[in-house]
N, C-alpha and C. Protein backbone atom coordinates (compact mmCIF):
# COMPACT_ATOMS: atom_id res chain seq x y z
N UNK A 1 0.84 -1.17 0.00
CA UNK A 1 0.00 0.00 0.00
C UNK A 1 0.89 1.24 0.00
N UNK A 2 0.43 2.26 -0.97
CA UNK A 2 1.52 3.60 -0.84
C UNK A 2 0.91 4.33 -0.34
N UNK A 3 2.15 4.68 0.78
CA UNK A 3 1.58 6.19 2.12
C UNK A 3 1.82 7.17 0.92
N UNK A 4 0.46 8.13 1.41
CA UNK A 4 0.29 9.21 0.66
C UNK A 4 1.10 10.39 1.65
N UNK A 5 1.83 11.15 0.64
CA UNK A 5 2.92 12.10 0.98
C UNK A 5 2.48 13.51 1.47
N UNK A 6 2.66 13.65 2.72
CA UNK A 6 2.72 15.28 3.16
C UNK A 6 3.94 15.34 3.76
N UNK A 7 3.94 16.95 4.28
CA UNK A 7 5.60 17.48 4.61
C UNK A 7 5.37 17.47 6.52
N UNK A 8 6.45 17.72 6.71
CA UNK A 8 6.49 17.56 8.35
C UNK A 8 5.53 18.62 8.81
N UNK A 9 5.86 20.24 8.12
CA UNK A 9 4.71 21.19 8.54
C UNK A 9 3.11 21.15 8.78
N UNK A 10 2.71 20.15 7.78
CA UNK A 10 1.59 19.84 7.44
C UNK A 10 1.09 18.87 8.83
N UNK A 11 2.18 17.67 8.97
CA UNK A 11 1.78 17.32 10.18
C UNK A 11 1.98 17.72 11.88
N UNK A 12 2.50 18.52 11.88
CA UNK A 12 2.52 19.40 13.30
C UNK A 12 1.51 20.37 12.99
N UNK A 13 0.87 20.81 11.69
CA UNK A 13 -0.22 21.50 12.51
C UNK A 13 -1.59 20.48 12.54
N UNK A 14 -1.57 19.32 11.91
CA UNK A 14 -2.66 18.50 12.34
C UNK A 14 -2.73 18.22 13.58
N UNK A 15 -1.38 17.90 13.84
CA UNK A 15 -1.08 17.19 15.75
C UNK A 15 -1.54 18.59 16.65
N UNK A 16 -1.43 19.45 16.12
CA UNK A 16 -1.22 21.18 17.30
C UNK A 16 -2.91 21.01 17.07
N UNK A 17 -3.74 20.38 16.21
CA UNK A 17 -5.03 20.60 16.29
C UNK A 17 -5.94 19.44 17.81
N UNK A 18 -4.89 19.06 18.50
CA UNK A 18 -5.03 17.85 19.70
C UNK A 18 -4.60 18.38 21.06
N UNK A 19 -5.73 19.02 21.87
CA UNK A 19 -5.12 19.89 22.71
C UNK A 19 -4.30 18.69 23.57
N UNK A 20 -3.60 19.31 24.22
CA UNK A 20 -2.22 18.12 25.79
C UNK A 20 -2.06 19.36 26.61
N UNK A 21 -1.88 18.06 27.83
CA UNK A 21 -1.00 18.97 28.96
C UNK A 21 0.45 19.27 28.46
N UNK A 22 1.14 20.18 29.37
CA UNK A 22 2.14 20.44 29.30
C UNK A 22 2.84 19.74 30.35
N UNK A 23 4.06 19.40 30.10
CA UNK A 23 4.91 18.33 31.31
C UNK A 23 6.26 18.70 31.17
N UNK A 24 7.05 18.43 32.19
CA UNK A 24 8.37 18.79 32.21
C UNK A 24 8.89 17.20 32.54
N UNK A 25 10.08 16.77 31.69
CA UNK A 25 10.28 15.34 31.96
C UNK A 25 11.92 15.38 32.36
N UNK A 26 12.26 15.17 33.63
CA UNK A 26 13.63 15.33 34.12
C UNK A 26 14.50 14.35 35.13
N UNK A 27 15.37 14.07 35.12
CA UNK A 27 16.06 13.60 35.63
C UNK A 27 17.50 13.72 35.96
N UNK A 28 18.39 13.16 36.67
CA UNK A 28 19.62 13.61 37.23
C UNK A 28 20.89 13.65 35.96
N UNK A 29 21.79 14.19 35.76
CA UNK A 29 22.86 13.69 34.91
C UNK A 29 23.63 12.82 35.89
N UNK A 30 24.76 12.18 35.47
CA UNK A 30 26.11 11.14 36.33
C UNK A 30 26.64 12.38 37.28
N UNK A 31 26.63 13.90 36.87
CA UNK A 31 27.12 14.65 37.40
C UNK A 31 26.50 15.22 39.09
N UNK A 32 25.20 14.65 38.60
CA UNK A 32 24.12 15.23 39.57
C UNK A 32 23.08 16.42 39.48
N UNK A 33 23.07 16.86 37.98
CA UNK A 33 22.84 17.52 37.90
C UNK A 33 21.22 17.32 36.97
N UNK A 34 20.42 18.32 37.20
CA UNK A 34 19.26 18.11 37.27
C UNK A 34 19.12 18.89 35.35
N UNK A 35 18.63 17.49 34.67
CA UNK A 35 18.59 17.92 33.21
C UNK A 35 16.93 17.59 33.06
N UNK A 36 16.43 18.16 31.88
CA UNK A 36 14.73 17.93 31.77
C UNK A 36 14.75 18.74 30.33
N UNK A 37 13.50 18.32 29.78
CA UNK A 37 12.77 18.75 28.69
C UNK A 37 11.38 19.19 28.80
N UNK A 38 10.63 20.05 27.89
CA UNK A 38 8.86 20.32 27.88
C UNK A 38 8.89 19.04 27.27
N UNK A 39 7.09 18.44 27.63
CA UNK A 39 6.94 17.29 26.39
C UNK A 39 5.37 17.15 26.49
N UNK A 40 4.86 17.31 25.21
CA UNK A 40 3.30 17.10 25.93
C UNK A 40 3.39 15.55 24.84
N UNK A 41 4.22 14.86 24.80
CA UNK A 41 3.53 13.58 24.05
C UNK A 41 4.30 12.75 25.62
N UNK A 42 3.34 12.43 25.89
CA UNK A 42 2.90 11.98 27.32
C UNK A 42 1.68 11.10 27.68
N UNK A 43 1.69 10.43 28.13
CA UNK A 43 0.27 9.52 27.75
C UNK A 43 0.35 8.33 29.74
N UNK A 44 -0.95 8.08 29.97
CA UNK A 44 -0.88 7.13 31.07
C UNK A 44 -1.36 5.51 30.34
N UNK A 45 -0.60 5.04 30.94
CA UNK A 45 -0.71 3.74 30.15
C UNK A 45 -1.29 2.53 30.60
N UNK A 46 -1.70 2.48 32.13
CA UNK A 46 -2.13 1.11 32.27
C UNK A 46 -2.27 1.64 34.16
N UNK A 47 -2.88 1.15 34.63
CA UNK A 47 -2.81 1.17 36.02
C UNK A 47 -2.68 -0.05 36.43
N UNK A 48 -2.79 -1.27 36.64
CA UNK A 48 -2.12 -2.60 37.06
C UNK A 48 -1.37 -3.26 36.17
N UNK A 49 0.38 -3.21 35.89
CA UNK A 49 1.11 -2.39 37.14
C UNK A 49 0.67 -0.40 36.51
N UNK A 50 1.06 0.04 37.19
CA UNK A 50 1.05 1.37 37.01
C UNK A 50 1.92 1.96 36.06
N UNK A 51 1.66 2.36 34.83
CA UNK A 51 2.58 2.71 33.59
C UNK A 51 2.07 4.66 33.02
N UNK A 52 3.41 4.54 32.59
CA UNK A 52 3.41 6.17 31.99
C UNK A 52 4.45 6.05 31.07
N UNK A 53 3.97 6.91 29.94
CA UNK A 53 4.80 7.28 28.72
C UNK A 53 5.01 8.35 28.50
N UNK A 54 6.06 8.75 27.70
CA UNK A 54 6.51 9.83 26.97
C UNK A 54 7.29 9.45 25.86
N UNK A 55 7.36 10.40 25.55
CA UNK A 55 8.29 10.20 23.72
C UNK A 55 9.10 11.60 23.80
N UNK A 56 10.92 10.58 22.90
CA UNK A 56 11.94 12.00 23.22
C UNK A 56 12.08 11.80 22.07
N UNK A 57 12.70 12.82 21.04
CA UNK A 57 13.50 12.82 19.56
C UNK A 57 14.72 12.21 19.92
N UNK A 58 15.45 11.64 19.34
CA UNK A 58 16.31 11.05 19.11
C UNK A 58 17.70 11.91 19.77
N UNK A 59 17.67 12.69 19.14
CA UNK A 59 19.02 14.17 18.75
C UNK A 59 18.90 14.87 20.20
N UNK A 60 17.66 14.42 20.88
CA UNK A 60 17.54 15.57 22.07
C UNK A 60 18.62 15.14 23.13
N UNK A 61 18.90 15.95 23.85
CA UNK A 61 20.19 15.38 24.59
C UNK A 61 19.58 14.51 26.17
N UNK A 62 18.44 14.54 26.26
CA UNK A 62 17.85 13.90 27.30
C UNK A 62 17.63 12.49 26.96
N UNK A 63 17.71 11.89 25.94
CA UNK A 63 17.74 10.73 24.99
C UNK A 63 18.73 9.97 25.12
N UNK A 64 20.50 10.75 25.08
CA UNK A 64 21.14 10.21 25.42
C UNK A 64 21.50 10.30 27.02
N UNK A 65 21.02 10.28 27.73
CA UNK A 65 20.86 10.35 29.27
C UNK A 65 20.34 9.40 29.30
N UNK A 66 18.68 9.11 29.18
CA UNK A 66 17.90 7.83 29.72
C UNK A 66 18.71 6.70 29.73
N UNK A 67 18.32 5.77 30.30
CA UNK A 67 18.60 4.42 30.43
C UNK A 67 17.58 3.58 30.86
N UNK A 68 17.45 2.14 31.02
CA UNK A 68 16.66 1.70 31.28
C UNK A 68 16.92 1.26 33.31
N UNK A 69 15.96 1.52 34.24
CA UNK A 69 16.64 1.72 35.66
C UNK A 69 16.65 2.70 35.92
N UNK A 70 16.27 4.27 35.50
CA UNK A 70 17.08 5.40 35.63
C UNK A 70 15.33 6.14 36.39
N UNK A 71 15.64 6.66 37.32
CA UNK A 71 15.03 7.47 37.74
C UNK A 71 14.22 8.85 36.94
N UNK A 72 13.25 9.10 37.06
CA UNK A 72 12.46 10.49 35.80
C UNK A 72 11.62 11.02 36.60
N UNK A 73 11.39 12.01 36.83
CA UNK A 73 10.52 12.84 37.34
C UNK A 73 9.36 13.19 36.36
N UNK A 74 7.91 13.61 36.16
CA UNK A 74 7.51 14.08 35.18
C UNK A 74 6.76 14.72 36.07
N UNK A 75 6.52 16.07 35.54
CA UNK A 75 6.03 17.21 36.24
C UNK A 75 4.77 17.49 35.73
N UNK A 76 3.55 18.26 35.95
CA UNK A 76 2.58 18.57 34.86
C UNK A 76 2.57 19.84 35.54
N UNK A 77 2.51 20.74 34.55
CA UNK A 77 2.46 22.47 35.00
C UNK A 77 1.58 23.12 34.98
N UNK A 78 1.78 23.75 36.08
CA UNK A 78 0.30 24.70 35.89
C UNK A 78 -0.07 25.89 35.02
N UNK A 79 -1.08 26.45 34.91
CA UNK A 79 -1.42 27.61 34.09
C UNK A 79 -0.44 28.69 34.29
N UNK A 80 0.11 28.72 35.05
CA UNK A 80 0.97 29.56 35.98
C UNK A 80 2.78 29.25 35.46
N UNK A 81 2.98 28.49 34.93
CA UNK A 81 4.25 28.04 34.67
C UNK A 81 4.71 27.65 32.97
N UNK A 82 4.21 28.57 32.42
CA UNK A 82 4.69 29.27 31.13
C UNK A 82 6.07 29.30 30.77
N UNK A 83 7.04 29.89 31.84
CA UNK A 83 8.00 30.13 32.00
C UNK A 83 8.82 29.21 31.86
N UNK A 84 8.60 28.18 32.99
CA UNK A 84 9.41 26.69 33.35
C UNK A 84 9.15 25.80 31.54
N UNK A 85 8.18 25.88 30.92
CA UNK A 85 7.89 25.10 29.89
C UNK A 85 8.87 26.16 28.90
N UNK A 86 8.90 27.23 28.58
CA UNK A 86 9.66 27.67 27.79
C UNK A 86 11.18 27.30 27.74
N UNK A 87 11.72 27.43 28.93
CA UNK A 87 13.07 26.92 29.95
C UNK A 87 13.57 25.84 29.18
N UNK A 88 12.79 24.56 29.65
CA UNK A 88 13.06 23.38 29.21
C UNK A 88 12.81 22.88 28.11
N UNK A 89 12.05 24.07 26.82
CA UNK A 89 11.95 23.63 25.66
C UNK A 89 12.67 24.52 24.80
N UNK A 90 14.07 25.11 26.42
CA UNK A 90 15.27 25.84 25.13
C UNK A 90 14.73 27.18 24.39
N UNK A 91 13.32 27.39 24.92
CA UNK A 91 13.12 28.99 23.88
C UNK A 91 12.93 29.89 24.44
N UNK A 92 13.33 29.96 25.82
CA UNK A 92 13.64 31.46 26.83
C UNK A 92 14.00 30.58 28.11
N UNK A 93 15.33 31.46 28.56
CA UNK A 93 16.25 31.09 29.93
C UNK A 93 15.25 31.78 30.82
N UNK A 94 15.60 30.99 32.24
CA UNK A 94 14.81 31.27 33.24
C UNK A 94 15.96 31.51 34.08
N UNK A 95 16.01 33.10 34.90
CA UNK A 95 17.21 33.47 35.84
C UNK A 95 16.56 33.80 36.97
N UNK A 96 17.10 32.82 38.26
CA UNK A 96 17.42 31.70 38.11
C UNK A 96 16.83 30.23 37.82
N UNK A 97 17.43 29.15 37.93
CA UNK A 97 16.56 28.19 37.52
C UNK A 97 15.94 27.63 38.16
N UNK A 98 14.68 26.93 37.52
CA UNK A 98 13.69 26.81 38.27
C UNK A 98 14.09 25.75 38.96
N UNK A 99 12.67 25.79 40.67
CA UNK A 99 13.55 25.05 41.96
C UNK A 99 12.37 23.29 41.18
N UNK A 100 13.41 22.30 42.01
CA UNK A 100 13.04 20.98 41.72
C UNK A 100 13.05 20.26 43.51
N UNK A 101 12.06 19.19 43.68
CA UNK A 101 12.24 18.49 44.25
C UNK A 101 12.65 16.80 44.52
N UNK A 102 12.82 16.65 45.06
CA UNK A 102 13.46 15.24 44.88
C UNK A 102 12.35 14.29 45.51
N UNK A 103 11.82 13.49 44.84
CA UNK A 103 10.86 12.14 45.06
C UNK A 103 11.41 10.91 44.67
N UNK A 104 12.06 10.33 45.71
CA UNK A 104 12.46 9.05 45.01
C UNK A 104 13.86 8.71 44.16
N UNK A 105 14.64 9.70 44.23
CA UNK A 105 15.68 9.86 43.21
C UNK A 105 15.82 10.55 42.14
N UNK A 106 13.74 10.84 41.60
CA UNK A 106 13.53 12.01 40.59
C UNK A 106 12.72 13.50 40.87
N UNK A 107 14.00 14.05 40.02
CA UNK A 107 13.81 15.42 40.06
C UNK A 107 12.38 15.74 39.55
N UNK A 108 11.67 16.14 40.86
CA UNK A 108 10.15 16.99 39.84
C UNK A 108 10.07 18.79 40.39
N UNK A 109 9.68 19.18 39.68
CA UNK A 109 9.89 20.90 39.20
C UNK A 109 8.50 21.17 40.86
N UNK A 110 9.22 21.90 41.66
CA UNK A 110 8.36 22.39 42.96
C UNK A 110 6.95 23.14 42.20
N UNK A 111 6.15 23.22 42.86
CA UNK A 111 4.99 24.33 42.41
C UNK A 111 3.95 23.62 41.27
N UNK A 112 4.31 22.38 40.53
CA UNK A 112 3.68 21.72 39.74
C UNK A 112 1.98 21.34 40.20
N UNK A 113 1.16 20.99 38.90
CA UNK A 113 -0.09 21.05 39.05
C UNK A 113 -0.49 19.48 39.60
N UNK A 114 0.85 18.88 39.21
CA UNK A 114 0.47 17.17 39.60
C UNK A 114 2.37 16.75 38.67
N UNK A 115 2.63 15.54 39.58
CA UNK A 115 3.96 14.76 39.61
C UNK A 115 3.88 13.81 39.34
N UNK A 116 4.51 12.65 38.90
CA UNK A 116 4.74 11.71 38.68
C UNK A 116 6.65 11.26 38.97
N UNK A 117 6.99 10.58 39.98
CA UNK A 117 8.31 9.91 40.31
C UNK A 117 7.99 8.36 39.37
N UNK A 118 8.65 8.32 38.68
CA UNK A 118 8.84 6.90 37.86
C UNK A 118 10.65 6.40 37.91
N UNK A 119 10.15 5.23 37.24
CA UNK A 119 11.70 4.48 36.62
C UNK A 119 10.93 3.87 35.35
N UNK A 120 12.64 4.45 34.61
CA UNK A 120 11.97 3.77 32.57
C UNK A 120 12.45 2.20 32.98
N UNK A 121 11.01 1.77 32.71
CA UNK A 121 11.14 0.28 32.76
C UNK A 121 10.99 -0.31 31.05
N UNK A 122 10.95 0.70 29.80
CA UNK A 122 11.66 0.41 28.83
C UNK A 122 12.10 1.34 27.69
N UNK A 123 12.54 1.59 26.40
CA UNK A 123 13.00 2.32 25.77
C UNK A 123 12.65 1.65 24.32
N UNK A 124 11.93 2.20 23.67
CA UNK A 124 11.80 1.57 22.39
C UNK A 124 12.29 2.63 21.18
N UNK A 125 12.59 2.25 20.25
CA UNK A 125 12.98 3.19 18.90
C UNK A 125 11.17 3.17 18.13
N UNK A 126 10.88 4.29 17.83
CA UNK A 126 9.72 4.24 17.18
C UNK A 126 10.15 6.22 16.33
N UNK A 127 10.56 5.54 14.98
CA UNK A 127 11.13 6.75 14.00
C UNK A 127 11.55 7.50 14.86
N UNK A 128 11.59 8.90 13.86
CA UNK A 128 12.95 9.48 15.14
C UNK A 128 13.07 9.68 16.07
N UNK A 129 12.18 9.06 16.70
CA UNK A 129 11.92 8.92 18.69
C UNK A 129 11.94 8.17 19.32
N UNK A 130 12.34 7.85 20.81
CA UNK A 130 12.32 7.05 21.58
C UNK A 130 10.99 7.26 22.75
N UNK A 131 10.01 5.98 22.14
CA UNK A 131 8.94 5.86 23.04
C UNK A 131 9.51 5.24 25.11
N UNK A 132 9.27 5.94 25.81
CA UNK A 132 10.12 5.85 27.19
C UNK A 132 8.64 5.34 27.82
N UNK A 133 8.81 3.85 28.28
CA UNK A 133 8.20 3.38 29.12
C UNK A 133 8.39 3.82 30.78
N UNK A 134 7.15 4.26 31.62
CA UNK A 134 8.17 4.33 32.98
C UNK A 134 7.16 3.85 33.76
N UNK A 135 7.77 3.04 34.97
CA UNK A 135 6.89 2.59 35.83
C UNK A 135 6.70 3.31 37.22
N UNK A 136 5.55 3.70 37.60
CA UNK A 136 4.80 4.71 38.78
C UNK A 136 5.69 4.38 40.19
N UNK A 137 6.25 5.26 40.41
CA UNK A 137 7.09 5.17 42.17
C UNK A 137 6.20 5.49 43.13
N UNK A 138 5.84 6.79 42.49
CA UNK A 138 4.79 7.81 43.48
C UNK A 138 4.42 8.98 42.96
N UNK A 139 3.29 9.81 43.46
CA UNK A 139 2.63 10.67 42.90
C UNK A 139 1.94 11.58 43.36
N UNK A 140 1.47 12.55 43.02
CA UNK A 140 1.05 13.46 44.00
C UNK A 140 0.45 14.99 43.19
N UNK A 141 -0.92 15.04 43.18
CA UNK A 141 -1.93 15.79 42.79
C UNK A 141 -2.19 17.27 43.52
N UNK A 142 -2.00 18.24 42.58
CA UNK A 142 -2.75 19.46 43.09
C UNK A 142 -3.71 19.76 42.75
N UNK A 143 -5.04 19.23 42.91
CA UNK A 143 -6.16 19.85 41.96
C UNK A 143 -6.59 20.96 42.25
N UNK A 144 -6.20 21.73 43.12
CA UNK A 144 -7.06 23.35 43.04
C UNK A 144 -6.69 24.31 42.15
N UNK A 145 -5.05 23.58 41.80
CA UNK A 145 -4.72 24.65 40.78
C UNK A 145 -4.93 24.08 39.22
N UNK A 146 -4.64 25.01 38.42
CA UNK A 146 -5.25 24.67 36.98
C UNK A 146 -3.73 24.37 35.93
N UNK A 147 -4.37 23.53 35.14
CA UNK A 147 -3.29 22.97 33.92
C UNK A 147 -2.69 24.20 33.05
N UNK A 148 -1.79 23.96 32.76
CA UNK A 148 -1.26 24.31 31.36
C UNK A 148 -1.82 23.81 30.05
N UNK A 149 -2.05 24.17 29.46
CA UNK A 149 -2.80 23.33 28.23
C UNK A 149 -1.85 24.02 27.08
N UNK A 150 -1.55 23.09 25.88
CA UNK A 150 -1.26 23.26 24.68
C UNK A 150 -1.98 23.28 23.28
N UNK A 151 -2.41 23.90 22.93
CA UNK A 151 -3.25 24.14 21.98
C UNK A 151 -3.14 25.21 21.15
N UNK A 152 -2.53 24.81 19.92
CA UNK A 152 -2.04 26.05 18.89
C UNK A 152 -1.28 27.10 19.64
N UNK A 153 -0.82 26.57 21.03
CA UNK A 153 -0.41 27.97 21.54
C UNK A 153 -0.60 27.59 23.02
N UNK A 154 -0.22 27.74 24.22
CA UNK A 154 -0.61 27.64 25.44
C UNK A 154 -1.70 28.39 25.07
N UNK A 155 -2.84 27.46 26.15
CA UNK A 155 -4.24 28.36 26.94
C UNK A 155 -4.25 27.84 28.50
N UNK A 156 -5.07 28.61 28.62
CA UNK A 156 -5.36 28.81 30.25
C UNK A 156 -6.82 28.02 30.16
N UNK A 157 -6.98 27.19 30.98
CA UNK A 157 -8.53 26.58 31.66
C UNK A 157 -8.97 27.55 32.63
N UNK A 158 -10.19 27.93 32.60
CA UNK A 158 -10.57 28.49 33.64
C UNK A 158 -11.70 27.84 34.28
N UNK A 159 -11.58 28.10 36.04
CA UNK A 159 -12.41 27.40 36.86
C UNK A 159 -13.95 27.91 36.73
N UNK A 160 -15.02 27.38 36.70
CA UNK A 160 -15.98 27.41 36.43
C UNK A 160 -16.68 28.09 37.89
């Protein structure tokens, strides 16, 4: 069967037509030092055992960090944290940097709307990305405050 041909542009604005949270996905370097990315391709995967995904590009330098065993923090941000998502997606510095806490061995970003402490329990190649299996350590919900949302653009949810 022949895949019918569009350009990469064409498909990021189909995908930008799928609103997501916004997430910060981080973990330690060998150095100790606290590295992370934005990522809204993020997904929950199973609750018995307890599973969570994300997907990295290949080239990203958090890619060559993971391992399988390795401690990850994943953060979900609030309406309020614009800033921290810009930071970690490299398109405006934050002075100074933003504060993180430690759950478990993984770094999650303080002030977040909801956390996730995992370990990648696998790593798959899926085109130029690596689909990152991680399995649930612990977790911990803010619901009074409101999401970050991605949609053609950050929006704000507002409380009803």
């Amino acid at each position: 069967m022949k895949q019918k041909q569009f350009d990469a542009a064409q498909l990021r604005q189909v995908a930008g037509c799928f609103p997501t949270g916004v997430t910060v996905v981080s973990c330690y370097t060998q150095k100790g030092e606290v590295h992370g990315m934005t990522a809204s391709s993020f997904l929950s995967v199973s609750l018995d055992p307890a599973l969570v995904l994300f997907s990295v590009k290949k080239e990203n330098q958090l890619a060559q960090i993971l391992s399988e065993g390795m401690a990850v923090g994943i953060s979900i941000l609030t309406d309020q944290m614009e800033a921290e998502s810009n930071h970690f997606a490299r398109i405006a510095s934050m002075h100074p940097s933003p504060d993180f806490t430690d759950h478990d061995g993984a770094p999650v970003l303080a002030h977040s709307h909801a956390w996730y402490s995992t370990q990648v329990d696998a790593l798959r190649e899926a085109g130029d990305h690596f689909l990152v299996l991680c399995q649930i350590k612990s977790l911990e919900a803010f619901p009074e405050k409101n999401p970050l949302v991605y949609y053609q653009g950050y929006k704000k949810i507002q409380a009803e």
